[in-house]
Protein backbone atom coordinates (compact mmCIF):
# COMPACT_ATOMS: atom_id res chain seq x y z
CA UNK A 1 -81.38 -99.40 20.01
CA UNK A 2 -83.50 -102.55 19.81
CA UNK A 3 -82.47 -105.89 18.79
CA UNK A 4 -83.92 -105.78 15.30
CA UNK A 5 -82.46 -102.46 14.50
CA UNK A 6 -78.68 -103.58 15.61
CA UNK A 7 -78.89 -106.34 12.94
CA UNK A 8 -80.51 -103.79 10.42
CA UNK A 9 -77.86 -101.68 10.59
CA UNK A 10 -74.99 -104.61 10.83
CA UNK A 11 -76.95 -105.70 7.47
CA UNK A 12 -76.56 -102.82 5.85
CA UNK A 13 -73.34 -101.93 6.78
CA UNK A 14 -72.04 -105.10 5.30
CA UNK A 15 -74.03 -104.62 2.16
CA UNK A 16 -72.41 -101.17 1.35
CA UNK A 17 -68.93 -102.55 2.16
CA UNK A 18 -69.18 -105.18 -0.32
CA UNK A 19 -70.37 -103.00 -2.87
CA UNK A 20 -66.59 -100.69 -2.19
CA UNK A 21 -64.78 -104.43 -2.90
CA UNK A 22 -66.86 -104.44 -6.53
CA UNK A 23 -64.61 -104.06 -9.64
CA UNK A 24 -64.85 -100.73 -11.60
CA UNK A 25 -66.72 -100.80 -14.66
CA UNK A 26 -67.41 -104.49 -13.70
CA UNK A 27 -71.52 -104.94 -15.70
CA UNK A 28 -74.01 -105.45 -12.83
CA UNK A 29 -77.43 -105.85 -14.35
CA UNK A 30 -79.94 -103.61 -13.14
CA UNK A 31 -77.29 -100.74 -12.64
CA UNK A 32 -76.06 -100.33 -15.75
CA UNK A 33 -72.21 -100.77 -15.21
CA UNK A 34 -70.18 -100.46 -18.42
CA UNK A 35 -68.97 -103.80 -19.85
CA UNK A 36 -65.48 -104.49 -18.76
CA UNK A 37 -62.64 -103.86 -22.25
CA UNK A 38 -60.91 -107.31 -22.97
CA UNK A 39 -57.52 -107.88 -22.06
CA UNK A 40 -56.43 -107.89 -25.94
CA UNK A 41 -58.05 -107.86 -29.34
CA UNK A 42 -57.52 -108.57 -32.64
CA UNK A 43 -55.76 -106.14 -35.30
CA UNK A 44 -54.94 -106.00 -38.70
CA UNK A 45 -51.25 -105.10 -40.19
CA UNK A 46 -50.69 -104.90 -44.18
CA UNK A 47 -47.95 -103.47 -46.09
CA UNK A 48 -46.75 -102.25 -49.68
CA UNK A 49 -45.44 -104.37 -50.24
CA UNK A 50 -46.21 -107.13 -48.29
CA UNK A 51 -44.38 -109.77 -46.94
CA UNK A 52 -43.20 -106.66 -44.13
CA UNK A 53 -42.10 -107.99 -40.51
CA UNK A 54 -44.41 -106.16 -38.68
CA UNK A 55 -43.48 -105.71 -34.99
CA UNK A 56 -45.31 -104.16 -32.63
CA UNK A 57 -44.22 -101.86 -28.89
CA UNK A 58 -46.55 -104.37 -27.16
CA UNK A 59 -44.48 -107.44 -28.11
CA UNK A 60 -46.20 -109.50 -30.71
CA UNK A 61 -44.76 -109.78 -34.45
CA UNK A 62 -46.08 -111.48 -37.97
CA UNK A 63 -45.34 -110.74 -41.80
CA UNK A 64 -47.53 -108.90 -43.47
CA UNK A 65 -51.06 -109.58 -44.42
CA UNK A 66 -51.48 -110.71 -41.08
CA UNK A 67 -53.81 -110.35 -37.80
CA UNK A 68 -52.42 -110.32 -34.29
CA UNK A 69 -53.66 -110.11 -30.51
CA UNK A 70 -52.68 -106.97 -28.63
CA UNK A 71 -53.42 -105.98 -24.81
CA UNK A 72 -56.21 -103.15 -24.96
CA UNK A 73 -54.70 -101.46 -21.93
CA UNK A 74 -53.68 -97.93 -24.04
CA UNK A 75 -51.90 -96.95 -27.38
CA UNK A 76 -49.40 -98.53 -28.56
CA UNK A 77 -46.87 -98.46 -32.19
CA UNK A 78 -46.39 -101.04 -35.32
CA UNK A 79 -42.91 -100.82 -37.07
CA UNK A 80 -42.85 -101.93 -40.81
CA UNK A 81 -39.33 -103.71 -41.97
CA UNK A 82 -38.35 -105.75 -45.12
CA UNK A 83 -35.10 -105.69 -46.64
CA UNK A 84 -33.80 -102.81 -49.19
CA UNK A 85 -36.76 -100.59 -47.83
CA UNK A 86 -36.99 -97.76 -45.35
CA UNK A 87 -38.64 -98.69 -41.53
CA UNK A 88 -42.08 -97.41 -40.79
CA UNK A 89 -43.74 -96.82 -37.54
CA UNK A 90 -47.34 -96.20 -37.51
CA UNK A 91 -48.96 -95.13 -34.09
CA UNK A 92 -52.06 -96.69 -33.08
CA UNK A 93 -54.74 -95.74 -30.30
CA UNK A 94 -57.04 -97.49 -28.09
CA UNK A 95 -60.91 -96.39 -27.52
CA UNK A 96 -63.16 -98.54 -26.01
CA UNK A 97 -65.96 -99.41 -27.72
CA UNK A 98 -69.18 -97.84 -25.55
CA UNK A 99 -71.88 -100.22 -26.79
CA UNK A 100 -69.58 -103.64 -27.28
CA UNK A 101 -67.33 -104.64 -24.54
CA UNK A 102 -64.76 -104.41 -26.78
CA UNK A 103 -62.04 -101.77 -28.20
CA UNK A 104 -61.62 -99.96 -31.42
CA UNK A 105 -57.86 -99.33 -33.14
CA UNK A 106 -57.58 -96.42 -34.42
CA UNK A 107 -56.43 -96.67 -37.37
CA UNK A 108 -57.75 -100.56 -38.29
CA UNK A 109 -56.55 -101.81 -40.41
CA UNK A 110 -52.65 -100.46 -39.75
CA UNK A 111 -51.12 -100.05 -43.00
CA UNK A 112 -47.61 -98.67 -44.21
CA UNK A 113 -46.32 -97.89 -47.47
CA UNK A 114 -42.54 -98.94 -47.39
CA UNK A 115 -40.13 -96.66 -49.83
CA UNK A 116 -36.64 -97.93 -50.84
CA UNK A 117 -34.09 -97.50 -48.00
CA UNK A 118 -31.91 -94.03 -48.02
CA UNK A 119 -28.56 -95.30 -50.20
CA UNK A 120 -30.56 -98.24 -51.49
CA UNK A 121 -29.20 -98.67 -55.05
CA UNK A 122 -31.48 -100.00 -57.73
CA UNK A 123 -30.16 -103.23 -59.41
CA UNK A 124 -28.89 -102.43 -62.72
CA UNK A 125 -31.09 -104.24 -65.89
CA UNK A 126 -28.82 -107.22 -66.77
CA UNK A 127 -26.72 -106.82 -69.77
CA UNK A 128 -27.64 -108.85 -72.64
CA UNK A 129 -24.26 -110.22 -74.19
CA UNK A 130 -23.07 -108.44 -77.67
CA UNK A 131 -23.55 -110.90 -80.30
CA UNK A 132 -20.85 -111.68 -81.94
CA UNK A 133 -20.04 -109.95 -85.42
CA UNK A 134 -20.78 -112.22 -88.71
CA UNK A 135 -18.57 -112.42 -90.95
CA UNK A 136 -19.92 -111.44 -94.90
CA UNK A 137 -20.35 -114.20 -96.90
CA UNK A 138 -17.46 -116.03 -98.80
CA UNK A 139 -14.95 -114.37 -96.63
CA UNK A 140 -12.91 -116.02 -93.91
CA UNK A 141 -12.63 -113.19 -90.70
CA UNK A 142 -8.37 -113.62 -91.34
């Protein structure tokens, strides 16, 4: 093997090992990689009614209307709580987004309709005082 053939072959030897050390899915112009998914993204939480915690199995947590950052990395759930009403959970999925480097939540926005807690008593209408009996006219009440 001549000269100039050894350092063709060391060339491309070191060309196709450096393409193995290349992230997956890493964008690479003229090859037409797919565009790498963010880290997180942005999703909206509302509730009925509002003013919900909304906590979610990736960490994060806001009252509801509200938008928070969540890691893209696979599905994940939102729990609804406010006081005197039952818990919701609502799952939500991750697909990433083939022409954006981005993700879609499925659903978006998350959205929970709270019903009164099991044993939650309604609060009785507030009793108007009786009004106190008049006497007739000309008479005294002894």
């Amino acid at each position: 093997m001549s000269k100039a053939q050894a350092l063709a072959f060391a060339g491309l030897a070191l060309l196709l090992g450096a393409c193995s050390g290349w992230p997956r899915g890493a964008g690479f112009g003229l090859f037409g990689g797919a565009p790498a998914m963010p880290a997180t993204a942005s999703i909206d939480l509302d509730s009925e009614p509002q003013g919900a915690e909304a906590k979610t199995s990736a960490g994060g947590s806001c009252q509801t209307p509200c938008t928070l950052e969540v890691p893209t990395g696979g599905g994940f759930s939102v729990t609804f709580a406010r006081e005197g009403f039952a818990p919701q959970t609502v799952a939500v999925q991750v697909q990433p987004d083939q022409e954006k480097a981005s993700v879609k939540f499925t659903p978006n926005p998350v959205f929970a309709q709270l019903g009164p807690a099991p044993g939650a008593k309604k609060k009785p209408a507030a009793k108007r005082p009786a009004k106190p009996a008049t006497a007739a006219p000309g008479t005294s009440g002894r």
